[in-house]
Protein backbone atom coordinates (compact mmCIF):
# COMPACT_ATOMS: atom_id res chain seq x y z
CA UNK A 1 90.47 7.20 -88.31
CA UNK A 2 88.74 5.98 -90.89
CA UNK A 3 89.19 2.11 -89.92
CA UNK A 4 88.10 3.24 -86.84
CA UNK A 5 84.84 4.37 -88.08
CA UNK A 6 84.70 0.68 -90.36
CA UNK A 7 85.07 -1.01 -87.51
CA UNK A 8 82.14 1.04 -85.60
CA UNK A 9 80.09 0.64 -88.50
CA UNK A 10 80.74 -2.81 -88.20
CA UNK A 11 79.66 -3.69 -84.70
CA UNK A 12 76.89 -0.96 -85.15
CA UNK A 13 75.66 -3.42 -88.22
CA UNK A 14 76.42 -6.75 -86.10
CA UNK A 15 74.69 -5.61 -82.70
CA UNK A 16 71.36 -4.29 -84.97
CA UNK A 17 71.85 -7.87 -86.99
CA UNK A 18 71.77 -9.95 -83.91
CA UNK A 19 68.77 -7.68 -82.22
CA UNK A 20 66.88 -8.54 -85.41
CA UNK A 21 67.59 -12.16 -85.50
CA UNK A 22 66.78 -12.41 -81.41
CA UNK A 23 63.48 -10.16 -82.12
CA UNK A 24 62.25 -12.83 -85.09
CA UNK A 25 63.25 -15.79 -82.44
CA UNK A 26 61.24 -14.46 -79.74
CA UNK A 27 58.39 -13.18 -82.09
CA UNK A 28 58.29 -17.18 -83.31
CA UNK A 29 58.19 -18.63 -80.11
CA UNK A 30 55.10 -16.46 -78.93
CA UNK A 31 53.62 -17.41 -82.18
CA UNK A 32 54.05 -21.11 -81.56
CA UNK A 33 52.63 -20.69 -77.99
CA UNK A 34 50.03 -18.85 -78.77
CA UNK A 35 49.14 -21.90 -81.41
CA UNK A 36 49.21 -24.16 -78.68
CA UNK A 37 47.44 -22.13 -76.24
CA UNK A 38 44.39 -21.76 -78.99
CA UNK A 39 44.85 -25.47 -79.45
CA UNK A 40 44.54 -26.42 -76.13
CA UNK A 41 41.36 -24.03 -76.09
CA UNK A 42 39.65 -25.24 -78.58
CA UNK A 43 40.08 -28.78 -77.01
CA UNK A 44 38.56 -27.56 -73.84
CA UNK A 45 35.40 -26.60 -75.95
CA UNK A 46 34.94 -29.29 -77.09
CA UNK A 47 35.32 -31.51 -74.29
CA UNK A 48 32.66 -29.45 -72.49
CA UNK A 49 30.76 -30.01 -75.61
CA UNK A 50 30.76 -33.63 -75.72
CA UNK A 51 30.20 -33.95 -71.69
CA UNK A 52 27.02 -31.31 -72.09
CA UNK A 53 25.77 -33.69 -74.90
CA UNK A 54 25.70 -36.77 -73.03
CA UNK A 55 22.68 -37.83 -71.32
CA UNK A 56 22.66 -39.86 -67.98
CA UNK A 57 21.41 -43.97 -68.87
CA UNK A 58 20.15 -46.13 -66.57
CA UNK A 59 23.30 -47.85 -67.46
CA UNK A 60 25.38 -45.10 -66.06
CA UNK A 61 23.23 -45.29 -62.70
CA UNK A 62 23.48 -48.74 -62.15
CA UNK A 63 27.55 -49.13 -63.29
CA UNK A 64 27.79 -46.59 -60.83
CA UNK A 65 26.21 -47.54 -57.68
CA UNK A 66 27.38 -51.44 -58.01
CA UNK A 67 30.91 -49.50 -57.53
CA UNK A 68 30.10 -48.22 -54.67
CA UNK A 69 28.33 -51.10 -53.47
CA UNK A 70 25.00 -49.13 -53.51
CA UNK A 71 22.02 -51.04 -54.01
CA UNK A 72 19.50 -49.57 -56.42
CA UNK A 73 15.61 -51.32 -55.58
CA UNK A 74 13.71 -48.90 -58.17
CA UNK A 75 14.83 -46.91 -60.94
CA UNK A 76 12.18 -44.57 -62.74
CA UNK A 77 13.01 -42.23 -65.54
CA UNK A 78 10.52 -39.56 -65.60
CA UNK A 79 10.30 -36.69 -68.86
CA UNK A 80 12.90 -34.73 -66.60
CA UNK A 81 14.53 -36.89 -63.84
CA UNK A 82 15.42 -39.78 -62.73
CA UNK A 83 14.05 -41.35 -59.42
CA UNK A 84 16.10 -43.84 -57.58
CA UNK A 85 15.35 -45.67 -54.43
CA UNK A 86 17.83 -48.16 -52.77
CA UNK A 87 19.80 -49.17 -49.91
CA UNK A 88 23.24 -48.41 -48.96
CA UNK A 89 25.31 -49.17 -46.00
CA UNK A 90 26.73 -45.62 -45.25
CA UNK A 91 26.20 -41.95 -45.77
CA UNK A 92 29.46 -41.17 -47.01
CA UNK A 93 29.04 -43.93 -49.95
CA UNK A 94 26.06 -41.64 -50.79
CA UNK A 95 27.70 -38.26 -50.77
CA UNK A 96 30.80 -39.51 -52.58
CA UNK A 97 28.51 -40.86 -55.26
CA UNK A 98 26.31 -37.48 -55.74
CA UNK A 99 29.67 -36.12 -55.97
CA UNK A 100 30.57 -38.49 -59.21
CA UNK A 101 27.35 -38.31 -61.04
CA UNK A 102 27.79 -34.30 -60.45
CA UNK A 103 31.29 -34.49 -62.48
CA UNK A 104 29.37 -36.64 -65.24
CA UNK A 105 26.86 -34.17 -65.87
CA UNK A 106 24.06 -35.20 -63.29
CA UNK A 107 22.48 -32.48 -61.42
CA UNK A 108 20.65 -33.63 -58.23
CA UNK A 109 17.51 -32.30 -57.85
CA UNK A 110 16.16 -33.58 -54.13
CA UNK A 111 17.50 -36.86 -52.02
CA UNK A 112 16.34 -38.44 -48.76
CA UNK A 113 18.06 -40.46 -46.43
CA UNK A 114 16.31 -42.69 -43.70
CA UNK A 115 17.86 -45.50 -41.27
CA UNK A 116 16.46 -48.79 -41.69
CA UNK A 117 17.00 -52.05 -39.47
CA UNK A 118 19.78 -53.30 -41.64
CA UNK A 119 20.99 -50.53 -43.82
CA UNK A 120 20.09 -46.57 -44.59
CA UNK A 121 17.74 -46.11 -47.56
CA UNK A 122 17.80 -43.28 -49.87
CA UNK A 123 15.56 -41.93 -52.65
CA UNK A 124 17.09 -39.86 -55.09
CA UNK A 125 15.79 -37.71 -58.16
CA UNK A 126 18.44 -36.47 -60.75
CA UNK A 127 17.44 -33.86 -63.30
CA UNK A 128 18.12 -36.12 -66.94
């Protein structure tokens, strides 16, 4: 009888050993993800960070529209936008290029559109 209890004591001691040693794992893995997850976080921030920071150039315009094959006649910084006037051969070349100077930061403020003999002109203002 009393090897009987041993051995209970025994497997009683190795079942609440290995729930300890599996509760540590687990607790260390959350740990480590939750690292990561702040990491990754705190990355984030500070991408949004550096993209609020940045200012639109003239630069930036131009590099821009000569990708889309846009072509930019008048560029005017003002104290708080930008006005653009050119010529492009499409709508769609327009839209898709609000679109990227929206991801950059740009926000536009007002845009025209009229049909001319050989291509559509636009004017544009952006808030800087």
């Amino acid at each position: 009888m009393n090897l009987n209890l041993e051995r209970r004591g025994m497997r009683l001691l190795a079942v609440v050993i290995v729930a300890v040693l599996l509760a540590l794992l687990t607790w260390r893995e959350g740990r480590q993800h939750w690292q990561a997850f702040g990491q990754w976080q705190t990355l984030a921030q500070s991408a949004l960070a550096l993209r609020a920071e940045r200012t639109l150039t003239a630069d930036d315009l131009q590099q821009a529209a000569k990708a889309r094959e846009i072509s930019i006649e008048t560029l005017e910084p003002g104290s708080e936008e930008w006005l653009v006037r050119g010529q492009l051969k499409d709508e769609r070349v327009l839209q898709d290029w609000l679109l990227q100077l929206e991801r950059e930061g740009a926000r536009p403020l007002r845009w025209g559109l009229q049909r001319g003999e050989s291509a559509l002109h636009f004017e544009l203002a952006l808030q800087r």
